[in-house]
Protein backbone atom coordinates (compact mmCIF):
# COMPACT_ATOMS: atom_id res chain seq x y z
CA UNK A 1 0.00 0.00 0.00
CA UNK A 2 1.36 3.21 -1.50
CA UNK A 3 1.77 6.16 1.42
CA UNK A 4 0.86 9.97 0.41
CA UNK A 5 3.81 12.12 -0.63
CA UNK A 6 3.99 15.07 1.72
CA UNK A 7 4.08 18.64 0.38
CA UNK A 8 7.83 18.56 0.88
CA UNK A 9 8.55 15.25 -0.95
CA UNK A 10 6.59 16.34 -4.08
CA UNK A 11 8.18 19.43 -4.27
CA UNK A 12 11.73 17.55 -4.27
CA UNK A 13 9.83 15.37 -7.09
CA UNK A 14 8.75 18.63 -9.26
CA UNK A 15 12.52 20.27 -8.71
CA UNK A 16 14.68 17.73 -9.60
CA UNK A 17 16.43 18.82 -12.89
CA UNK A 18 15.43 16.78 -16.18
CA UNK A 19 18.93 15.17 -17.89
CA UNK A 20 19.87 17.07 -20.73
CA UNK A 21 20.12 14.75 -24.00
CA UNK A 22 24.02 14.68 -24.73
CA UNK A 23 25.36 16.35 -27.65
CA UNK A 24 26.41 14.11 -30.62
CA UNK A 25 30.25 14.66 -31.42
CA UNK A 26 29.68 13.84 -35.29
CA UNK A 27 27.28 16.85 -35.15
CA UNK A 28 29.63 18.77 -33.72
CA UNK A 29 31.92 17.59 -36.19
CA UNK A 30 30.08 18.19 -39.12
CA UNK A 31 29.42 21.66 -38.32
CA UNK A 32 32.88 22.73 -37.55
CA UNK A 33 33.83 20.87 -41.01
CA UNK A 34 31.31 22.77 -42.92
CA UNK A 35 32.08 25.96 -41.21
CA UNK A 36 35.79 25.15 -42.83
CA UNK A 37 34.73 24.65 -45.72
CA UNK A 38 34.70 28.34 -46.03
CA UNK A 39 38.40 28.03 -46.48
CA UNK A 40 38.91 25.72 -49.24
CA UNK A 41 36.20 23.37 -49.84
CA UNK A 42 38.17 20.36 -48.85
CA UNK A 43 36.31 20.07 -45.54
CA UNK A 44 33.09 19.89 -47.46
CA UNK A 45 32.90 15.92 -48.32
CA UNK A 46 33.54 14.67 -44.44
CA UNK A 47 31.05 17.55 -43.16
CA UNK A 48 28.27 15.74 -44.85
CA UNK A 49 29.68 12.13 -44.05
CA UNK A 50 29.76 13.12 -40.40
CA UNK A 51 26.34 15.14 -40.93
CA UNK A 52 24.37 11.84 -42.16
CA UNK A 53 26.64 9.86 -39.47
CA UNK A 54 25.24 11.69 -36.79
CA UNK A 55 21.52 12.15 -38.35
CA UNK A 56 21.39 8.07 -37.96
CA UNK A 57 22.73 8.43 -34.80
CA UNK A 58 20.63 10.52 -33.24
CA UNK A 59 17.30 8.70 -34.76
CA UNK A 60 18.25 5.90 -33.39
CA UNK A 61 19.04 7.04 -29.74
CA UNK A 62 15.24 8.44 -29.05
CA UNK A 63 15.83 11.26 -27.69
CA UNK A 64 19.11 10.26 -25.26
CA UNK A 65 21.55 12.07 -28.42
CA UNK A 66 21.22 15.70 -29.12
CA UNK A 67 22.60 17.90 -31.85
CA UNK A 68 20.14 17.53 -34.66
CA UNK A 69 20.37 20.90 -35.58
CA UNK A 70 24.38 20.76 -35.87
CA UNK A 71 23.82 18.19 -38.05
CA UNK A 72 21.50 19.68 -40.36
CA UNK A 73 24.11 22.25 -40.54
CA UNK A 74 26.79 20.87 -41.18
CA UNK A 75 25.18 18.99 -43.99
CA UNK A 76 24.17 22.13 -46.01
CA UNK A 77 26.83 23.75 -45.65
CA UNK A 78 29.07 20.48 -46.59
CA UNK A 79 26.89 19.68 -50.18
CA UNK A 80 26.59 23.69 -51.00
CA UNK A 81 30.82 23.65 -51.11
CA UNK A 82 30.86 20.85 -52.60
CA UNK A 83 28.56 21.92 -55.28
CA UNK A 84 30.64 24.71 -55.65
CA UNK A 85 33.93 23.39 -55.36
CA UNK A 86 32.25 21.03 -58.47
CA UNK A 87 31.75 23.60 -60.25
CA UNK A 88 35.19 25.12 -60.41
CA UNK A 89 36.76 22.05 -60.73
CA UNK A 90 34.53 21.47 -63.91
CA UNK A 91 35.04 25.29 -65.06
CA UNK A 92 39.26 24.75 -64.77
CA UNK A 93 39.35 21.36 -66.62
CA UNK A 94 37.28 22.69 -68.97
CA UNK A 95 39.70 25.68 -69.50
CA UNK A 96 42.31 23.32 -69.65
CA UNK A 97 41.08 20.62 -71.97
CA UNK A 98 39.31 23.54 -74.86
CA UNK A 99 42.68 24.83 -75.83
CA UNK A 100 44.04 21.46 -76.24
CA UNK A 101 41.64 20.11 -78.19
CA UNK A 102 41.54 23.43 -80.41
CA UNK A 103 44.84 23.45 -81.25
CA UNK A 104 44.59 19.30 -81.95
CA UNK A 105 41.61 20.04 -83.95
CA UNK A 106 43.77 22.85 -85.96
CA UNK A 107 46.26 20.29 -86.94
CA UNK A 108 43.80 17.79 -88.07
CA UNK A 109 42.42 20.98 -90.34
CA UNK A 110 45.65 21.66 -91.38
CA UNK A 111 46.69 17.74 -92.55
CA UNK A 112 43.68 17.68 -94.09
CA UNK A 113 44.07 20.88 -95.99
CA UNK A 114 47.06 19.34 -97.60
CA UNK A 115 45.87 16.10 -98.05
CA UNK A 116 43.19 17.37 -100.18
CA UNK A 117 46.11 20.02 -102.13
CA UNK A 118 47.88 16.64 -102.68
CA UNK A 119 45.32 15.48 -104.46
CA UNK A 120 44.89 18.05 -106.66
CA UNK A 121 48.48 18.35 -107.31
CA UNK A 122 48.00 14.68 -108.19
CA UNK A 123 45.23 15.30 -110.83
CA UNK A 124 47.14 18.72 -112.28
CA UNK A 125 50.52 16.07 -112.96
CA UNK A 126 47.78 13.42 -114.69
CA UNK A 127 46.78 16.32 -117.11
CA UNK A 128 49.90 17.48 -118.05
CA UNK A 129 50.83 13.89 -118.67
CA UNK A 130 47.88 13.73 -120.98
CA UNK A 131 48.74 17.27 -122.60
CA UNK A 132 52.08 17.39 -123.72
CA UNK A 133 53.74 18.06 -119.89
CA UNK A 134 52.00 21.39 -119.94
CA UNK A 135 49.85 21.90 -116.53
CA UNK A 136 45.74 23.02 -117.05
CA UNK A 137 45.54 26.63 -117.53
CA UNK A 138 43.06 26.70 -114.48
CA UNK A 139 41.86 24.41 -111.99
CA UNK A 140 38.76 24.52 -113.75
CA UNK A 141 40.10 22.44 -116.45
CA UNK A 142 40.38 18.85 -114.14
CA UNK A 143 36.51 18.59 -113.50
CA UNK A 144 34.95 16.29 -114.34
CA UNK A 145 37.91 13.85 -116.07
CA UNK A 146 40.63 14.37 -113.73
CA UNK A 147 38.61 15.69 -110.12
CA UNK A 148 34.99 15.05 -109.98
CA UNK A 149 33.92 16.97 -106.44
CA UNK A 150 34.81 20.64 -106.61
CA UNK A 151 34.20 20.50 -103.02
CA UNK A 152 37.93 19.08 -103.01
CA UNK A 153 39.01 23.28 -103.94
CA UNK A 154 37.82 24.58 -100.67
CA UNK A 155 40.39 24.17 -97.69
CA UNK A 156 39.20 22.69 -94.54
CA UNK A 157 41.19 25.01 -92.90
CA UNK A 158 39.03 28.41 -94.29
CA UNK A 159 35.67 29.81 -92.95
CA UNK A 160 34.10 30.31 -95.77
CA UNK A 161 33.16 27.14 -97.19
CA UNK A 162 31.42 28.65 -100.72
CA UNK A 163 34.97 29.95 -102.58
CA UNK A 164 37.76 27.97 -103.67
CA UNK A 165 40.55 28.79 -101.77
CA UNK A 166 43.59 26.78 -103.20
CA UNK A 167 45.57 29.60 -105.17
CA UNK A 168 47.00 28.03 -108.58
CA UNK A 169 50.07 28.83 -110.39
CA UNK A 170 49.79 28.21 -113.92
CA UNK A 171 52.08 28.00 -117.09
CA UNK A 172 54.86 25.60 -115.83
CA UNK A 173 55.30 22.04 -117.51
CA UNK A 174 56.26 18.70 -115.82
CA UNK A 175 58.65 17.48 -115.13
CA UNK A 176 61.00 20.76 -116.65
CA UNK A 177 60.42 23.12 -114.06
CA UNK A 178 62.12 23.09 -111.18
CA UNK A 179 60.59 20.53 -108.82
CA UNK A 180 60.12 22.65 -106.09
CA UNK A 181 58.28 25.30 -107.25
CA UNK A 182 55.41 25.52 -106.04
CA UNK A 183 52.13 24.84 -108.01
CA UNK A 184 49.13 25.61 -105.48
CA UNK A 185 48.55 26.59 -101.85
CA UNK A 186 46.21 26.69 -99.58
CA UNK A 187 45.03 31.25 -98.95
CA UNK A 188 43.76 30.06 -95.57
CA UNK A 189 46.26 29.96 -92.37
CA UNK A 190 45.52 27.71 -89.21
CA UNK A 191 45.47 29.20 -86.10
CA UNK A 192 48.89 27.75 -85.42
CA UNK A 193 50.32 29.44 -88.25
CA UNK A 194 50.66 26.67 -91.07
CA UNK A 195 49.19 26.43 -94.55
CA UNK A 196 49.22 24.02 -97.36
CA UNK A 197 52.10 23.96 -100.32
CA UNK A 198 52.42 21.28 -103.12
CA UNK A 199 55.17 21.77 -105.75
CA UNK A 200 55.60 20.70 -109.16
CA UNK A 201 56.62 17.04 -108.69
CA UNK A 202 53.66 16.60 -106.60
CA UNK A 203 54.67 16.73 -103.03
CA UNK A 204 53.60 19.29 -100.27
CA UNK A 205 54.13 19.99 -96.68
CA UNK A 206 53.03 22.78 -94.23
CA UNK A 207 54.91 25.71 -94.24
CA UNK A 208 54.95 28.08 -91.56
CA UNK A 209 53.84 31.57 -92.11
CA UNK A 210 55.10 33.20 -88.88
């Protein structure tokens, strides 16, 4: 049989202090982490570990863990640096990688503009062969019988893709003229400085123009 409290005893009762929940170190953690990341963004990856670490934590003590609010936190500020730290490191290997892959695509543009003054070196050697040694009087001349595309006259290496741009040099005979003088070249320049040449005996290279 239970006895009645007296006044005295239930105010003892009513008084006594209610335990605080403890405070979760990974909250703590992931606050001070994400507070860091302020100062470089390399804090911002363990803020959030430590943020979710402590989340779990806490649901699963009922009550007995504090420090939600740390945690919470610690997490936003954790995934907004490492958003942004994302997006620099995105932004600088993208400023990296774009002039490398210009200047690679220039020389590509640049083979391909002689490849293509090659051929049409080629085709001006099989009509002098076919004329007495003497070279066609214009480019003109090798369509259709010796060039069939006249897409072939316009360099890859030019913006304007509607004019030939392969400058001819006629009146010369094969093989007497000297063999390295030159018979066409590409008017366009790459970026990199280099255009097209092919000489009378039908070779070419990419001669610097700076």
């Amino acid at each position: 049989m239970d006895h009645p409290r007296s006044g005295e005893e239930e105010l003892v009762v009513a008084t006594r202090p209610i335990p605080q929940p403890e405070i979760s170190g990974l909250a703590i953690a992931s606050l001070v982490l994400g507070i860091l990341s302020f100062l470089g963004g390399i804090t911002a990856i363990p803020a959030v570990v430590c943020g979710h670490l402590s989340l779990s934590c806490i649901k699963k003590a009922a009550g007995t863990i504090g420090g939600r609010g740390m945690a919470i936190a610690g997490l936003v500020l954790g995934y907004v640096f490492t958003g942004v730290f994302a997006v620099f490191f995105t932004a600088l290997l993208v400023g990296i990688a774009l002039p490398v892959f210009n200047a690679r695509h220039e020389r590509v543009q640049a083979w391909n503009s002689l490849s293509q003054a090659k051929r049409i070196g080629s085709a001006c050697i099989s009509y002098a062969l076919d004329h007495q040694d003497n070279f066609p009087p214009s480019l003109d001349d090798l369509f259709p019988r010796y060039l069939t595309d006249r897409a072939i006259l316009i360099s890859p290496v030019c913006k304007d893709k509607r004019t030939p741009s392969y400058e001819y040099f006629p009146g010369m005979k094969y093989p007497e003229d000297p063999p390295d003088r030159v018979l066409l070249r590409d008017t366009c320049v790459s970026s990199n400085g280099f255009r097209a040449e092919v000489y009378v005996y039908g070779g070419g290279r990419l001669v610097p123009t700076r």
